[in-house]
Protein backbone atom coordinates (compact mmCIF):
# COMPACT_ATOMS: atom_id res chain seq x y z
CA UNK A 1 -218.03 92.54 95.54
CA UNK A 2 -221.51 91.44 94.44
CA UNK A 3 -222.14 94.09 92.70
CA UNK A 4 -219.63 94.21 90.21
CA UNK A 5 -219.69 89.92 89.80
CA UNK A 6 -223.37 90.96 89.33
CA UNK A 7 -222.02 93.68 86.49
CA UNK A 8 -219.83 91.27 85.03
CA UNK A 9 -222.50 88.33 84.74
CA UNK A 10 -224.82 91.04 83.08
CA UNK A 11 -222.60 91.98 81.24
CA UNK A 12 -221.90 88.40 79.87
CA UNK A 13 -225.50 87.30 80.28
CA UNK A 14 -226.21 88.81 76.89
CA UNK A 15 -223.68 86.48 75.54
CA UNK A 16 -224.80 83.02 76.69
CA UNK A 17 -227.35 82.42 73.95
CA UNK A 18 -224.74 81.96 71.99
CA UNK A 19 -221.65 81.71 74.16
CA UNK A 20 -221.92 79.52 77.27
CA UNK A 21 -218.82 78.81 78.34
CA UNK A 22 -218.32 75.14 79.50
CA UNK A 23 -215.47 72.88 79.93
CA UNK A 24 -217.06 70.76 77.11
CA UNK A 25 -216.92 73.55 74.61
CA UNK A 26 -213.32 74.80 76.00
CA UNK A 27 -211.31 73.66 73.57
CA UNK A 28 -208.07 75.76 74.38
CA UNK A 29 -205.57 73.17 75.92
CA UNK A 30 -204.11 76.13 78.08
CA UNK A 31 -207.34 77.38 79.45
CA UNK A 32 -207.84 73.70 80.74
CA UNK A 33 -204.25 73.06 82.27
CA UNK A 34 -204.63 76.10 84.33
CA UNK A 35 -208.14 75.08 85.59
CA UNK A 36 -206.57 71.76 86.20
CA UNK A 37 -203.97 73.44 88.25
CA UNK A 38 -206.33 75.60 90.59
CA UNK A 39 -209.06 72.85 90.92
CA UNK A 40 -206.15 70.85 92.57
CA UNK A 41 -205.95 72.85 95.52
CA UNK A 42 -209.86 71.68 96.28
CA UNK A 43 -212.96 73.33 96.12
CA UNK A 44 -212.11 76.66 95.40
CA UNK A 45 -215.25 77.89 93.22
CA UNK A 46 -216.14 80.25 96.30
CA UNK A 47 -212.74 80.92 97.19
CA UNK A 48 -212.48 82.34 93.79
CA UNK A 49 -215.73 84.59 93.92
CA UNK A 50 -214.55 85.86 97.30
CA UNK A 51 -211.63 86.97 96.35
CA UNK A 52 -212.97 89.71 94.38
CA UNK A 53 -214.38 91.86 97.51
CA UNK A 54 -211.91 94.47 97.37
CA UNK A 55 -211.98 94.28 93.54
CA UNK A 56 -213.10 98.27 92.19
CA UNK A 57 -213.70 97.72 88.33
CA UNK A 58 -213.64 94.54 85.70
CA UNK A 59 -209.89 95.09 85.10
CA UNK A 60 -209.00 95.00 88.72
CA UNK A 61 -210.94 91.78 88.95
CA UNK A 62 -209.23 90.06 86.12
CA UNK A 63 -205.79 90.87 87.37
CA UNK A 64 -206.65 90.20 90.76
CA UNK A 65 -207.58 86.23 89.67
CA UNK A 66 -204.74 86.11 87.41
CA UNK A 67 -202.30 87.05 90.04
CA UNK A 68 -203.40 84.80 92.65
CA UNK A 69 -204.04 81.38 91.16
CA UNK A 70 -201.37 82.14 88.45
CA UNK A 71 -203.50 81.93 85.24
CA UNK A 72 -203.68 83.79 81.50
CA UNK A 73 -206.30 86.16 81.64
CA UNK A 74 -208.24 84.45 78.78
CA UNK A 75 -208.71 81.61 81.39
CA UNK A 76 -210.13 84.42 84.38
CA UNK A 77 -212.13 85.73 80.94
CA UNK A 78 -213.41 81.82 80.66
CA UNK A 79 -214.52 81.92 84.41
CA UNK A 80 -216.75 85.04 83.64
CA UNK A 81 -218.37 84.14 81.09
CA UNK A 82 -219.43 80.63 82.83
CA UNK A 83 -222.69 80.42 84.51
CA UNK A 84 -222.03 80.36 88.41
CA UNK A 85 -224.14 76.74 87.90
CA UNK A 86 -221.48 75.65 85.74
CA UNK A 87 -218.85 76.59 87.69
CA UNK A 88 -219.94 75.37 90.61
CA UNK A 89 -221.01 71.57 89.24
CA UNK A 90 -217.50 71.47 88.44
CA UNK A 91 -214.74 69.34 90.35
CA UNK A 92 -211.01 68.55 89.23
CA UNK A 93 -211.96 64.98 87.93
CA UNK A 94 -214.33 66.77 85.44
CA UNK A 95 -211.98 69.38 83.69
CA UNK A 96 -209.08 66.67 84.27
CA UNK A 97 -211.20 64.62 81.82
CA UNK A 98 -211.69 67.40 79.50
CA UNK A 99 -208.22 68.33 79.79
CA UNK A 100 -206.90 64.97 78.92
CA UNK A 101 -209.60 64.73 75.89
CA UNK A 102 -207.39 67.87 74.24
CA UNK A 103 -204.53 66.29 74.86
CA UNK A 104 -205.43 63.45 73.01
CA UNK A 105 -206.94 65.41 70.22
CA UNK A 106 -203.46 67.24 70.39
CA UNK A 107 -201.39 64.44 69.91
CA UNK A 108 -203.34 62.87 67.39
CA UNK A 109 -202.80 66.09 65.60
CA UNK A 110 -199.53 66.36 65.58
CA UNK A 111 -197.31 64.64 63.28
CA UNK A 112 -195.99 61.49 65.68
CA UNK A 113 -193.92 58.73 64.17
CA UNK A 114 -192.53 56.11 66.26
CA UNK A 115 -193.49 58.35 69.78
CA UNK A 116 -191.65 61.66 68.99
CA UNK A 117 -193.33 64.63 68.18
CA UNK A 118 -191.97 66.16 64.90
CA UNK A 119 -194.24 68.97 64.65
CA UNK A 120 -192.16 70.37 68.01
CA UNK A 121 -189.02 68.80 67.36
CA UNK A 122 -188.04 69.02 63.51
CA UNK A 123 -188.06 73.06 64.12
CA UNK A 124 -185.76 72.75 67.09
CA UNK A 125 -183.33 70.04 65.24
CA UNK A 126 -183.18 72.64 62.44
CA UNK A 127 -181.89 75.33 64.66
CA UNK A 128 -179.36 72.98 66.13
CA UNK A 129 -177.98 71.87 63.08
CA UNK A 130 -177.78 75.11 61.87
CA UNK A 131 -175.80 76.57 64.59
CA UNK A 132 -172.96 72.99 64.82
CA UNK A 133 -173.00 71.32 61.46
CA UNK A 134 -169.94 74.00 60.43
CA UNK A 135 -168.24 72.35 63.64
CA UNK A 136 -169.52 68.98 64.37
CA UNK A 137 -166.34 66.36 63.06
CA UNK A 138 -164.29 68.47 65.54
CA UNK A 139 -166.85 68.85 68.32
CA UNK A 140 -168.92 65.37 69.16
CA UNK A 141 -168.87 61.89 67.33
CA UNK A 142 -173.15 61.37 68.06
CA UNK A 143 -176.33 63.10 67.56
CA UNK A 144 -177.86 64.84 70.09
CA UNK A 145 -180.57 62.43 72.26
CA UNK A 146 -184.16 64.38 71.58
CA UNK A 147 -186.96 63.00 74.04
CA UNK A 148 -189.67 60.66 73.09
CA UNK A 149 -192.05 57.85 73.57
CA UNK A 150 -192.54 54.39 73.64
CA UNK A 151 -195.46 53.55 71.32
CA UNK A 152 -198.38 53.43 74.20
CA UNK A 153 -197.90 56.42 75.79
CA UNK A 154 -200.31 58.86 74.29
CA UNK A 155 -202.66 56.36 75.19
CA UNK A 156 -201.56 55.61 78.76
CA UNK A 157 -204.20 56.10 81.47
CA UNK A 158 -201.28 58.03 83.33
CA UNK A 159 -198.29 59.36 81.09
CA UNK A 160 -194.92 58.99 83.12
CA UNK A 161 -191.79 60.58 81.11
CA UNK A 162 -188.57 59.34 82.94
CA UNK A 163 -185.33 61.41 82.69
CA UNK A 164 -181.49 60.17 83.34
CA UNK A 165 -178.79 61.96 83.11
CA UNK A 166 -176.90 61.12 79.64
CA UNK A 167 -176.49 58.52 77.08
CA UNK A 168 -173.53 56.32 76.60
CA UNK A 169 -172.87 56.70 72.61
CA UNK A 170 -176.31 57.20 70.75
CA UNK A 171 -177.02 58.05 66.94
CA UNK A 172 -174.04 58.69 64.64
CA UNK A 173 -173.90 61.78 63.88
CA UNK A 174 -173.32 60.69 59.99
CA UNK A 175 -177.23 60.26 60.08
CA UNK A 176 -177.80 63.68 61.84
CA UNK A 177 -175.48 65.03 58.48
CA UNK A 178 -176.89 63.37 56.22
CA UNK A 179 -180.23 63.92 57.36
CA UNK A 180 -179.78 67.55 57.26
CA UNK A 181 -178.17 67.81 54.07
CA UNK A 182 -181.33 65.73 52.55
CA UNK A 183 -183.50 68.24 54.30
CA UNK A 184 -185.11 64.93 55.65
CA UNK A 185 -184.70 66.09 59.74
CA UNK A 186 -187.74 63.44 60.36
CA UNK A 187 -184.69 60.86 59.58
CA UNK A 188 -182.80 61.51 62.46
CA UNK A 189 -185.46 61.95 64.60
CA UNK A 190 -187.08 58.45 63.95
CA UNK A 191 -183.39 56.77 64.01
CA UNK A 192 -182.99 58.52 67.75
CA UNK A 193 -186.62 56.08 68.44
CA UNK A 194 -184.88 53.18 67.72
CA UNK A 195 -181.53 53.68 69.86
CA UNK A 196 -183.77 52.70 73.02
CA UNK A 197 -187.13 50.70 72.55
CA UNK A 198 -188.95 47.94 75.15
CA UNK A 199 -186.95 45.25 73.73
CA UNK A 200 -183.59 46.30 73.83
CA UNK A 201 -184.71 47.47 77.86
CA UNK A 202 -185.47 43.56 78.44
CA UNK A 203 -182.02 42.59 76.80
CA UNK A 204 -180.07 44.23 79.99
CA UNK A 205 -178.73 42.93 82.60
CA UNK A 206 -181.01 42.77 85.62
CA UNK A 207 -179.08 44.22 88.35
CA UNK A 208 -179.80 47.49 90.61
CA UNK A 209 -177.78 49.47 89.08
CA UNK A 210 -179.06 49.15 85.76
CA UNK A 211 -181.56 52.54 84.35
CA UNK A 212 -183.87 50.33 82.76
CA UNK A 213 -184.14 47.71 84.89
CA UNK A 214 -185.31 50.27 88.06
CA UNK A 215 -187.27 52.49 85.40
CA UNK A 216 -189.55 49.72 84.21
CA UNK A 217 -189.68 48.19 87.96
CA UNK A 218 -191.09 51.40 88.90
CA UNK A 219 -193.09 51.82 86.36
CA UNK A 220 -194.92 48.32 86.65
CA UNK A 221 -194.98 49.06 90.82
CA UNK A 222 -197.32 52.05 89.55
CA UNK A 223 -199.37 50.90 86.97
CA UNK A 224 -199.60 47.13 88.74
CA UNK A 225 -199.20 48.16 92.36
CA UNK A 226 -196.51 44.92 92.08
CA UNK A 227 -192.97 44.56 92.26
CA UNK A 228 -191.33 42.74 89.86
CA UNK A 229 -188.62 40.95 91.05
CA UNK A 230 -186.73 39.91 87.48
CA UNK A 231 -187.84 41.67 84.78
CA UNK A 232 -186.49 39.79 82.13
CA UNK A 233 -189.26 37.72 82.60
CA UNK A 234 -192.41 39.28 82.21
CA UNK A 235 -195.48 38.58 80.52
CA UNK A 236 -196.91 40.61 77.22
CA UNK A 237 -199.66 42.23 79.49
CA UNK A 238 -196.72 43.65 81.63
CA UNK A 239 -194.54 44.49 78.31
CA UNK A 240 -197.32 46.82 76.91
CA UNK A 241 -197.48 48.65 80.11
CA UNK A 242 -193.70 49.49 79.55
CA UNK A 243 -194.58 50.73 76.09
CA UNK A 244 -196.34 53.79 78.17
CA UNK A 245 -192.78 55.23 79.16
CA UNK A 246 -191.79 58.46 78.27
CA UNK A 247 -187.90 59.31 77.79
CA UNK A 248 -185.51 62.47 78.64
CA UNK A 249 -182.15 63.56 79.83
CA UNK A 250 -180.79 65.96 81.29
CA UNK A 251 -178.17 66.11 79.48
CA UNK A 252 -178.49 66.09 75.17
CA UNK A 253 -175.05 65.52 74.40
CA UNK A 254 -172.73 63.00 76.59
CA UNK A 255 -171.22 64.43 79.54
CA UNK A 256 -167.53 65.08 79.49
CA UNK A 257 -167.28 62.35 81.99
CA UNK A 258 -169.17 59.86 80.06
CA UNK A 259 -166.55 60.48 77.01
CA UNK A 260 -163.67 59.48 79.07
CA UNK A 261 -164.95 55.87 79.44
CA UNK A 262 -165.00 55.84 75.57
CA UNK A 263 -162.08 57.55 74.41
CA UNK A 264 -158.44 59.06 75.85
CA UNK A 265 -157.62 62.02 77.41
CA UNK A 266 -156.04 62.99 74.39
CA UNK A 267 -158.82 62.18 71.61
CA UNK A 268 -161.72 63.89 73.88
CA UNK A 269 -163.41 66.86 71.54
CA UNK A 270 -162.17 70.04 71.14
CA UNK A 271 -163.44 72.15 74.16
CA UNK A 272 -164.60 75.15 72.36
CA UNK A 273 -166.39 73.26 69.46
CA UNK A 274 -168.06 70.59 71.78
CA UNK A 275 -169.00 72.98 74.78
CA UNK A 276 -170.81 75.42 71.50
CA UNK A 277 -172.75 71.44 70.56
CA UNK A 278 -173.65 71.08 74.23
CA UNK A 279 -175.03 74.78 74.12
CA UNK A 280 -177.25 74.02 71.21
CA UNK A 281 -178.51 71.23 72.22
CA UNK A 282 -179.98 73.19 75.78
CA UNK A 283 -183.88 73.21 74.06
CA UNK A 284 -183.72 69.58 74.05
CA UNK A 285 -182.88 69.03 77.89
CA UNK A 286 -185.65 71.11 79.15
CA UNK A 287 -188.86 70.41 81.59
CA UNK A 288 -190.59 72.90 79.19
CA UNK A 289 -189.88 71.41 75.88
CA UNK A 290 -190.76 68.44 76.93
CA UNK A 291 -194.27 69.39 78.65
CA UNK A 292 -194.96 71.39 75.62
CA UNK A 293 -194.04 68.08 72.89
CA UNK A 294 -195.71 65.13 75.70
CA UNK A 295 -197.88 66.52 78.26
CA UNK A 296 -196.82 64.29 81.09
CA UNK A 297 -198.87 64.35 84.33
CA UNK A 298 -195.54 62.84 86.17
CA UNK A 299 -191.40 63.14 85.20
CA UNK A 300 -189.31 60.91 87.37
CA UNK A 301 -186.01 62.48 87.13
CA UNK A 302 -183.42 60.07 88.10
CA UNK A 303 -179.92 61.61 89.05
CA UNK A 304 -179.33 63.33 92.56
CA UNK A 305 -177.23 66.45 90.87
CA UNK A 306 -178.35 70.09 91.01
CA UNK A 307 -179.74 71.21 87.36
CA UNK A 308 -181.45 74.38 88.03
CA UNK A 309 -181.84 74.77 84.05
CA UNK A 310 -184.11 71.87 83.60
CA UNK A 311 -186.53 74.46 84.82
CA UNK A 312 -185.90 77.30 82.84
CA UNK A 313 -189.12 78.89 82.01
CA UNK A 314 -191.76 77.25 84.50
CA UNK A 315 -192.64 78.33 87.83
CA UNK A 316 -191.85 74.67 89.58
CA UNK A 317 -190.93 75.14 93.39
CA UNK A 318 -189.41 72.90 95.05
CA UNK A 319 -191.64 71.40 97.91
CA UNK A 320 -189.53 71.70 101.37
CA UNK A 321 -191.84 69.49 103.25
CA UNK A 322 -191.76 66.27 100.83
CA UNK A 323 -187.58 66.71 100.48
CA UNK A 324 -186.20 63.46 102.02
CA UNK A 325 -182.01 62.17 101.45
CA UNK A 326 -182.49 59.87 104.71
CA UNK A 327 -182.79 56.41 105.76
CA UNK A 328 -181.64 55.52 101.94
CA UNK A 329 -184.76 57.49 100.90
CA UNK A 330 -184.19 59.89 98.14
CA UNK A 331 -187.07 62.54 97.31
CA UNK A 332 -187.33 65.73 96.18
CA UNK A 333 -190.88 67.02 94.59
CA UNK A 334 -191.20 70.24 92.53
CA UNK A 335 -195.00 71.40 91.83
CA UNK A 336 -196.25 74.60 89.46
CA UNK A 337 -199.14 76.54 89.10
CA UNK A 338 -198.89 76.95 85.58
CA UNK A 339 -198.65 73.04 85.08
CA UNK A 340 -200.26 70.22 86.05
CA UNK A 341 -196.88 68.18 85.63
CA UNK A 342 -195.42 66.75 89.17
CA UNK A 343 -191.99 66.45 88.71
CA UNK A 344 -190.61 63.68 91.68
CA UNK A 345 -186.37 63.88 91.41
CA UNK A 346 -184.18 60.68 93.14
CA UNK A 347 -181.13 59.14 92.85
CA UNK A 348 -179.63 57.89 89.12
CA UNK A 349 -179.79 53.72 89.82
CA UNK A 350 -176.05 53.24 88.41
CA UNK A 351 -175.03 55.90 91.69
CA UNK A 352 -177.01 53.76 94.46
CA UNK A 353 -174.09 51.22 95.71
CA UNK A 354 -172.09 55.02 96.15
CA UNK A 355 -174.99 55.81 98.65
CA UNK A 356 -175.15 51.95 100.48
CA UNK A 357 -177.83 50.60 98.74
CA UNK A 358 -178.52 46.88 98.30
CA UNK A 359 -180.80 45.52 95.97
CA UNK A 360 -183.46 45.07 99.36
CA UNK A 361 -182.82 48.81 99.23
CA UNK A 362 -183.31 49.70 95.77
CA UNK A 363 -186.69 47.96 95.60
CA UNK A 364 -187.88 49.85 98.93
CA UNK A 365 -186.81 53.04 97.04
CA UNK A 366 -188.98 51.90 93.87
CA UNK A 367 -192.56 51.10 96.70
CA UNK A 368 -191.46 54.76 98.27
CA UNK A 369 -191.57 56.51 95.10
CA UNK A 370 -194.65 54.94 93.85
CA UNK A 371 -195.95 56.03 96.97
CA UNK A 372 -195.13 59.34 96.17
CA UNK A 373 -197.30 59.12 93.10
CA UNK A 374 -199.99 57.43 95.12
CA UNK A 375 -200.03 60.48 97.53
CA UNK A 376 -199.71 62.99 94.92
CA UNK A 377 -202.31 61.34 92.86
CA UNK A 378 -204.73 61.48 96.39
CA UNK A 379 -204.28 65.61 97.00
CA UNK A 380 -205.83 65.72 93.91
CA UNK A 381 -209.14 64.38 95.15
């Protein structure tokens, strides 16, 4: 094993006068998230090295990395061609930092209005529209819901997306037409930023079984480490944190069971053209699309159903040992190599009074899932 990491540094030795490879000069975004990911399991610069003792050649090495610790092999090339003083100086605070700086860079890159991401979204609209616009009067009276952000969260020391299940109306789908007939797509997309801001959250009813009202209790429990017992009346400090929040759904278009509160069995949309809308809409439903377009380092999913396609295309396991549906606790946590996301799954707050829970209850499920966070946040250390 020494021998050949002493043939590979030689080898790349020649390069460093030129070509030191540091996590300040890194400026891949996926090189980063994967060195985020293995630098979470702890100090595993010698683990690493070690693990090439039954490598024969330089291929064999690379794969052998890749395969282990899950990563591209232009991030194993990156290790290489580091200095072994480099590498080993280096902790998961330090290329979290450097992660986060490409983020940033990213996002201010990208073409945001009003916290979506049109860059990543306007392509995926266009493919939608393309495939229902020949169908829509028949199939669904609203645009689809496309995740986004409230106006602080690309700046937020911690970005938190938060996914429900569906939406109860949303856009008309006159603007989604008329939108796409203007070739203006960037229309719809900032109208679908303005059916749900900070404001209208505050205008709701306080109650526990209100979305908004647990989402931004939660939310202020882990940015404040306080609960806030009425959040109709917070201050502007505690309104700014709110404009952190990330948005999703499961669920693009409105469930067939959220139709029926709005309309009769008998004016419900034609199966065939509204089950083709619902297909269409899959890319904007995804835990993919929406790590790709925001870059969250948390997604609270709120609803206690099985949605095995919210996954499609990562390699998030669900963690056996954190799973808890007792004592009116509700957890499930799904982690990935590939990502640095955390995904933490509970109940939907307008389904808690169907499992028992008070309002007493509801605000010891909010301190259990921030302590979640809290000990996710500390395995990273």
């Amino acid at each position: 094993m020494q021998k050949l990491v002493r043939g590979l540094q030689e080898k790349f030795y020649k390069l460093f006068s030129v070509m030191k490879a540091t996590i300040n000069n890194c400026h891949d975004e996926q090189i980063l998230k994967e060195l985020c990911s293995i630098f979470e399991r702890g100090l595993i610069q010698k683990e690493i090295i070690l693990s090439l003792d039954d490598a024969q050649n330089e291929e064999e090495a690379y794969n052998m990395i890749c395969t282990k610790y899950g990563i591209s092999h232009k991030t194993a090339d990156f290790i290489f061609h580091t200095t072994f003083e480099h590498w080993f100086s280096l902790n998961y605070d330090k290329v979290k930092s450097a992660y986060d700086s490409i983020v940033r860079e990213t996002l201010g890159r990208n073409s945001f209005h009003n916290g979506i991401n049109m860059d990543y979204y306007i392509p995926l609209l266009k493919t939608f529209c393309q495939k229902t616009m020949s169908i829509y009067d028949k199939g669904y009276d609203q645009g689809p819901f496309i995740p986004y952000t409230m106006t602080n969260y690309s700046n937020a020391p911690i970005k938190i997306m938060y996914v429900g299940r569906d939406t109860y109306y949303w856009e008309p789908a006159e603007t989604l037409k008329k939108a796409f007939r203007n070739n203006k797509l960037e229309d719809y997309l900032i109208a679908n930023t303005k059916c749900v801001d900070v404001d209208k959250m505050l205008t709701w009813k306080n109650n526990t079984g209100s979305f908004w009202n647990f989402v931004n209790k939660l939310h202020l429990m882990i940015r404040t480490g306080q609960m806030v017992s009425d959040i109709t009346t917070i201050d502007d400090k505690q309104k700014n944190i709110l404009e952190e929040i990330g948005y999703g759904n499961l669920y693009s278009i409105e469930m067939l069971s959220t139709l029926r509160k709005r309309f009769e069995e008998s004016e419900l949309p034609i199966t065939s053209e509204y089950e083709t809308i619902c297909k269409a809409a899959k890319p904007f439903e995804t835990l993919k699309s929406m790590i790709e377009a925001y870059h969250p380092d948390y997604v609270f999913v709120l609803s206690w159903i099985e949605k095995n396609d919210f996954f499609e295309g990562t390699d998030f396991v669900w963690q056996k040992d954190l799973y808890q549906d007792a004592d009116k606790k509700y957890r499930a946590v799904y982690l990935s190599n590939q990502y640095g996301t955390k995904v933490i799954w509970t109940l939907h707050p307008n389904a808690m009074w169907r499992h028992g829970l008070s309002k007493n209850d509801t605000q010891e499920l909010i301190e259990f899932l921030a302590n979640t966070y809290r000990m996710l946040e500390s395995k990273k250390k």
